[in-house]
PDB file of N, CA and C in Angstrom:
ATOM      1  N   UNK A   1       0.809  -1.182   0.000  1.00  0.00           N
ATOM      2  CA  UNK A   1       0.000   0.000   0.000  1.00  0.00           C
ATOM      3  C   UNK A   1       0.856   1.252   0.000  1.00  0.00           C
ATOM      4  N   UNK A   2       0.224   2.682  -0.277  1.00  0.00           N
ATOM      5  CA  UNK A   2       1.097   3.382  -0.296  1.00  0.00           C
ATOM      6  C   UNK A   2      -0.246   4.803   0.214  1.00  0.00           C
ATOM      7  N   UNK A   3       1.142   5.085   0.886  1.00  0.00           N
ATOM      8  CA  UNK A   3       0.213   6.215   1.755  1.00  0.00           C
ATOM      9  C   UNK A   3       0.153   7.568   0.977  1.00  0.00           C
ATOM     10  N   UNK A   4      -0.249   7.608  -0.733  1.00  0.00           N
ATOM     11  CA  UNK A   4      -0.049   9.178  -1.498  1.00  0.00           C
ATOM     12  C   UNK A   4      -1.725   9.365  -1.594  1.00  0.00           C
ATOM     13  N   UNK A   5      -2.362  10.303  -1.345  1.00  0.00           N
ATOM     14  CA  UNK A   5      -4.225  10.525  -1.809  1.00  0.00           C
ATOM     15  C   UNK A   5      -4.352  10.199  -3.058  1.00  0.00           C
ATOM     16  N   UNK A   6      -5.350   9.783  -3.058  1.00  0.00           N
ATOM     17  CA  UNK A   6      -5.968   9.404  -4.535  1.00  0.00           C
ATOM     18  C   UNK A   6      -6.575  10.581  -5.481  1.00  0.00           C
ATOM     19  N   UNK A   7      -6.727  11.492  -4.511  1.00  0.00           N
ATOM     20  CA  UNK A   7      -6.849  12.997  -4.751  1.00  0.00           C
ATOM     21  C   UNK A   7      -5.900  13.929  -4.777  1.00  0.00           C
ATOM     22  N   UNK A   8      -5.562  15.124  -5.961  1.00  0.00           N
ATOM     23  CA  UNK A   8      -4.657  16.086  -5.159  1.00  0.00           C
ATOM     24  C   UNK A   8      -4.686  16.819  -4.467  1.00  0.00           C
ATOM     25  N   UNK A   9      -3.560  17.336  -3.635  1.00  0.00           N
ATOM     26  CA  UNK A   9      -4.097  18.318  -2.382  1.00  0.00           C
ATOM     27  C   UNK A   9      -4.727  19.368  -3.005  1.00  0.00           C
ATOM     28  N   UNK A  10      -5.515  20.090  -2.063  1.00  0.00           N
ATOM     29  CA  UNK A  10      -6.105  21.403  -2.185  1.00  0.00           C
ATOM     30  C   UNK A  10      -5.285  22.082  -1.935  1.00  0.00           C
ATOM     31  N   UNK A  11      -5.698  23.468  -2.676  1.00  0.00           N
ATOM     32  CA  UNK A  11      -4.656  24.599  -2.523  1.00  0.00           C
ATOM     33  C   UNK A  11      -5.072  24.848  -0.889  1.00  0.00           C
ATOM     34  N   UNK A  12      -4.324  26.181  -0.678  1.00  0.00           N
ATOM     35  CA  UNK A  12      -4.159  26.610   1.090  1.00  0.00           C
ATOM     36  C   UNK A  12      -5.871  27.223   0.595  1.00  0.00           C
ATOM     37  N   UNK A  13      -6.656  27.343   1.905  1.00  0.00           N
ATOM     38  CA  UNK A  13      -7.205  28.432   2.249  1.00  0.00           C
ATOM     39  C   UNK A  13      -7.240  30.095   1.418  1.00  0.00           C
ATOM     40  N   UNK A  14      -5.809  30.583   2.360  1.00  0.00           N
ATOM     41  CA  UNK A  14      -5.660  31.363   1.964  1.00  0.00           C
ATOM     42  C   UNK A  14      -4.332  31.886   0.999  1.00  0.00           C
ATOM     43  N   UNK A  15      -4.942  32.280   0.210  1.00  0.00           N
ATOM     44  CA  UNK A  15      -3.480  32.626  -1.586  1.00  0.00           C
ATOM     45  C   UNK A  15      -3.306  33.826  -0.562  1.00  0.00           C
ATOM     46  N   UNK A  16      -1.896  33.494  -1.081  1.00  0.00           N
ATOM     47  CA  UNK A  16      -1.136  34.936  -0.437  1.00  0.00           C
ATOM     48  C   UNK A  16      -0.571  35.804  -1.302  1.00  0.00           C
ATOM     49  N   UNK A  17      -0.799  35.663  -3.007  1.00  0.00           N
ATOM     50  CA  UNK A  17      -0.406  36.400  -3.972  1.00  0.00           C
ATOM     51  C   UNK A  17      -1.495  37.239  -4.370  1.00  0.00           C
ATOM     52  N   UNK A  18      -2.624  37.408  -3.539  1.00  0.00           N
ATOM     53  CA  UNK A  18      -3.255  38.754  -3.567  1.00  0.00           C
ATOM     54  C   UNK A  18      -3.589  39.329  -2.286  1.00  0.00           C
ATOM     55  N   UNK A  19      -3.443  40.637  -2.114  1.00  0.00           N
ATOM     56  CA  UNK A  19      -3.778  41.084  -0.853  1.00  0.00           C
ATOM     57  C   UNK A  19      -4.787  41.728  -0.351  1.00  0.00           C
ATOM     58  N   UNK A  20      -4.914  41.643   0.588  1.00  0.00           N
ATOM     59  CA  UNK A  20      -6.605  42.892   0.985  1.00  0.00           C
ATOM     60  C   UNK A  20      -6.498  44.319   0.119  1.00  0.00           C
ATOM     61  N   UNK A  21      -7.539  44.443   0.458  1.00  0.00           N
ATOM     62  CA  UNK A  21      -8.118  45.707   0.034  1.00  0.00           C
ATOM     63  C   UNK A  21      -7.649  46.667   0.770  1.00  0.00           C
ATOM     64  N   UNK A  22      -6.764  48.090   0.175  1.00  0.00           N
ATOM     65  CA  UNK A  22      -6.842  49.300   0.882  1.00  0.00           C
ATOM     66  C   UNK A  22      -8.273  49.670   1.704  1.00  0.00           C
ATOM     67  N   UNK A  23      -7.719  49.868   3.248  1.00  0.00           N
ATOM     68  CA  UNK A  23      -9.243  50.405   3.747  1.00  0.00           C
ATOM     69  C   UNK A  23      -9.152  51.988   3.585  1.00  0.00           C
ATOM     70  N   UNK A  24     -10.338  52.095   3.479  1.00  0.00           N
ATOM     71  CA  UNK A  24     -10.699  53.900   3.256  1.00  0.00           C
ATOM     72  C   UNK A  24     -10.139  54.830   4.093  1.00  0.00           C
ATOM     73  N   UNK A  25     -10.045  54.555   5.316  1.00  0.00           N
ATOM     74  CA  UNK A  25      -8.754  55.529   5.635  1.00  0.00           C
ATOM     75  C   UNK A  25      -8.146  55.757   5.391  1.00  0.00           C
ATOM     76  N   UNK A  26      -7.155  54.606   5.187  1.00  0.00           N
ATOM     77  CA  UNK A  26      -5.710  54.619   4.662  1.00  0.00           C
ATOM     78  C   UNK A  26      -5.930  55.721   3.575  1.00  0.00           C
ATOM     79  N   UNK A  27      -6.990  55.485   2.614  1.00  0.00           N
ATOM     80  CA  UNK A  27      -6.823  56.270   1.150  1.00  0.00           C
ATOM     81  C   UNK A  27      -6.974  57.694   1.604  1.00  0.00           C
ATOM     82  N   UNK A  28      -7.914  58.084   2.684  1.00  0.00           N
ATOM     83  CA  UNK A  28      -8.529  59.202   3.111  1.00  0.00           C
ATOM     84  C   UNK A  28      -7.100  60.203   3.567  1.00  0.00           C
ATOM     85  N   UNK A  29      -6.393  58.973   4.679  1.00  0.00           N
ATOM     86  CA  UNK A  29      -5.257  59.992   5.112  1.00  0.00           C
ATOM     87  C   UNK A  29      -3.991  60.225   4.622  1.00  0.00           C
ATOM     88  N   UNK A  30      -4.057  59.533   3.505  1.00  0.00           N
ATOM     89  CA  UNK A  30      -3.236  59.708   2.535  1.00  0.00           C
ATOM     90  C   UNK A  30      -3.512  60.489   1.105  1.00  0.00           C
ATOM     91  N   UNK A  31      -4.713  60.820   0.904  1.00  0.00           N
ATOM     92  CA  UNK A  31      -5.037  62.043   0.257  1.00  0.00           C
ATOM     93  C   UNK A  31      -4.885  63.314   1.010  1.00  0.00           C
ATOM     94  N   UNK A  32      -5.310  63.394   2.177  1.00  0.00           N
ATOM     95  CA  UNK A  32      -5.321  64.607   3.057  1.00  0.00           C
ATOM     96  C   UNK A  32      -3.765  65.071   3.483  1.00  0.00           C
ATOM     97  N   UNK A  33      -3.013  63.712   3.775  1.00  0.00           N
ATOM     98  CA  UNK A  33      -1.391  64.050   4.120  1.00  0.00           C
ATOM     99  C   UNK A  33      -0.781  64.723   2.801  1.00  0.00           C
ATOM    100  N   UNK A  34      -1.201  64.147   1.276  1.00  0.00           N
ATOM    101  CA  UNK A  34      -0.392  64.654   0.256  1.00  0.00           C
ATOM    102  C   UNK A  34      -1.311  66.281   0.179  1.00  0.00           C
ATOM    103  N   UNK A  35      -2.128  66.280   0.278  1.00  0.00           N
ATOM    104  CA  UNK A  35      -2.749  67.824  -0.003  1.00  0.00           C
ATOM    105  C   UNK A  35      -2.246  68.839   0.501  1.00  0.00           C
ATOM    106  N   UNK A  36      -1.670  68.011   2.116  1.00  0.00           N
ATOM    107  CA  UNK A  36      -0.932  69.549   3.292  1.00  0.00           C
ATOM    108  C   UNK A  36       0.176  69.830   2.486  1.00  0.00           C
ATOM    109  N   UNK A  37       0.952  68.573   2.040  1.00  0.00           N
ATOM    110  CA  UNK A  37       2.246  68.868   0.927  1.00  0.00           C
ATOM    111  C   UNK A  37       2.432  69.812  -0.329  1.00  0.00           C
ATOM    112  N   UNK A  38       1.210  69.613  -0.528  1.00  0.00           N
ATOM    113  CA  UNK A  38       1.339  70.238  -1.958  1.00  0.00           C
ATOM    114  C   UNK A  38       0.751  72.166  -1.498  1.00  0.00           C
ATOM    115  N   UNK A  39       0.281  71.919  -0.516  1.00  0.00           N
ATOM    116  CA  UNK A  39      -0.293  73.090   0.106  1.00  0.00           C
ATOM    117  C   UNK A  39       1.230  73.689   0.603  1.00  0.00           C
ATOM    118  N   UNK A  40       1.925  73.013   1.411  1.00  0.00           N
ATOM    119  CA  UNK A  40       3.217  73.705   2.010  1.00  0.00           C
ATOM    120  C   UNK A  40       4.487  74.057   0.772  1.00  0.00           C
ATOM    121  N   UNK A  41       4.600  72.983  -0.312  1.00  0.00           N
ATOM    122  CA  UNK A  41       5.404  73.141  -0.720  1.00  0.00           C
ATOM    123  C   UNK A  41       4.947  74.407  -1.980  1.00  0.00           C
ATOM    124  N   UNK A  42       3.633  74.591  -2.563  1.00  0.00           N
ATOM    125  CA  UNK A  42       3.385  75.801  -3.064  1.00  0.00           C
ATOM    126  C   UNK A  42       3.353  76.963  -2.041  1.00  0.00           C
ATOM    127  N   UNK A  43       3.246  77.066  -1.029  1.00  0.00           N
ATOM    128  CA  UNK A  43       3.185  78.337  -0.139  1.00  0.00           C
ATOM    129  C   UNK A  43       5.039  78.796  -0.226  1.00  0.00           C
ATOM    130  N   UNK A  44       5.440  77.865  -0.216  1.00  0.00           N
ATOM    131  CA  UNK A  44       7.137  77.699   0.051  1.00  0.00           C
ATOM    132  C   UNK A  44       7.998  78.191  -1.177  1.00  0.00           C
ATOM    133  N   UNK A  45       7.557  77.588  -2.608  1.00  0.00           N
ATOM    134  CA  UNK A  45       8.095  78.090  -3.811  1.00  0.00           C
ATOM    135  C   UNK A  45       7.063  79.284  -4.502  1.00  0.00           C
ATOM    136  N   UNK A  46       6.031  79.901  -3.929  1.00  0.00           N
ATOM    137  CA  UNK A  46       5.848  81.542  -4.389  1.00  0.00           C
ATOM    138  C   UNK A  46       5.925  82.486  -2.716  1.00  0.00           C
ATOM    139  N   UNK A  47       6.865  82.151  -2.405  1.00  0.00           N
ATOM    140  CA  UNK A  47       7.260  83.175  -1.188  1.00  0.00           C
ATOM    141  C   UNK A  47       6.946  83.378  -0.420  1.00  0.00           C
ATOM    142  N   UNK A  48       5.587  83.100  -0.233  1.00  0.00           N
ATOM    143  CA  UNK A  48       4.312  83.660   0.349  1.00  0.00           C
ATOM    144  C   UNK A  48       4.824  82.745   2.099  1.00  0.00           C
ATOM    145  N   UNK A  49       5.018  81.841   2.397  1.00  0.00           N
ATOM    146  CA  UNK A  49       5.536  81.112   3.426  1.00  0.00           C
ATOM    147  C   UNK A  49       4.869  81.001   4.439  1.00  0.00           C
ATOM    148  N   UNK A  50       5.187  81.027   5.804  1.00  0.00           N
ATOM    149  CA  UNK A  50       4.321  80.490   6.927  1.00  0.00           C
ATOM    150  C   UNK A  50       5.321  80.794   8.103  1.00  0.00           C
ATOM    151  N   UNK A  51       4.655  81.925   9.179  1.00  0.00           N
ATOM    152  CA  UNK A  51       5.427  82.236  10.064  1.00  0.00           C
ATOM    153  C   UNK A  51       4.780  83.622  10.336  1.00  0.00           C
ATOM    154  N   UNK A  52       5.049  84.084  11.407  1.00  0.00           N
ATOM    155  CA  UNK A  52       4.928  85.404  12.035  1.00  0.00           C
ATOM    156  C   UNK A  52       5.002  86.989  11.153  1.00  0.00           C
ATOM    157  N   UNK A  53       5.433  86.439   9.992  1.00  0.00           N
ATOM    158  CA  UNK A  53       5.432  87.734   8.712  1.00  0.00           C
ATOM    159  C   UNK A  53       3.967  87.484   8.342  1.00  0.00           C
ATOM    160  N   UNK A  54       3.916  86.070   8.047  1.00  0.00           N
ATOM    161  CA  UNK A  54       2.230  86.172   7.283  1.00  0.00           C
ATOM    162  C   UNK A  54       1.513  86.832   7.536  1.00  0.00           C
ATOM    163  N   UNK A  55       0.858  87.260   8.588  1.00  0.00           N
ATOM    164  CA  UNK A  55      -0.289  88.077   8.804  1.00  0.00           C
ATOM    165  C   UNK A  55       0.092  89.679   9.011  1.00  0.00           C
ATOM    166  N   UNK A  56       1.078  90.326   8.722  1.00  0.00           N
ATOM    167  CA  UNK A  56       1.461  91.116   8.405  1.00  0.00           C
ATOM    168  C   UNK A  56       1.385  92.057   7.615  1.00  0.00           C
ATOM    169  N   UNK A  57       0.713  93.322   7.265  1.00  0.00           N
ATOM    170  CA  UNK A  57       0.647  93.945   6.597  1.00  0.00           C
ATOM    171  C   UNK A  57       1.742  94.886   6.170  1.00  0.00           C
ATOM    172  N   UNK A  58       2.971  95.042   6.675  1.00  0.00           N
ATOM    173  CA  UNK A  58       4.075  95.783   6.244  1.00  0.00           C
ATOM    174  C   UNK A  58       4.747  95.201   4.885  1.00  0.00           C
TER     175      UNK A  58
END
């Protein structure tokens, strides 16, 4: 006798060559984190900047 299944194995459960789904946060705070960026780094390259001059009228 020989101890091999007469069947082949089943794959696993779970495939690990695809992964979950981004959850909506993640996407949320990672739209909102790149927006402050693009917000700081345009305030930064037209001069305009961020600090104790800003509200300044002189």
């Amino acid at each position: 006798m020989t101890d091999s299944p007469s069947e082949p194995a089943a794959a696993p459960a779970s495939d690990r060559s695809t992964a979950p789904p981004t959850p909506r946060w993640v996407k949320i705070s990672g739209a909102v984190a790149l927006a402050v960026v693009v917000v700081f780094l345009v305030l930064h390259l037209t001069g305009t900047g961020m600090g104790p001059g800003m509200h300044g009228g002189h």
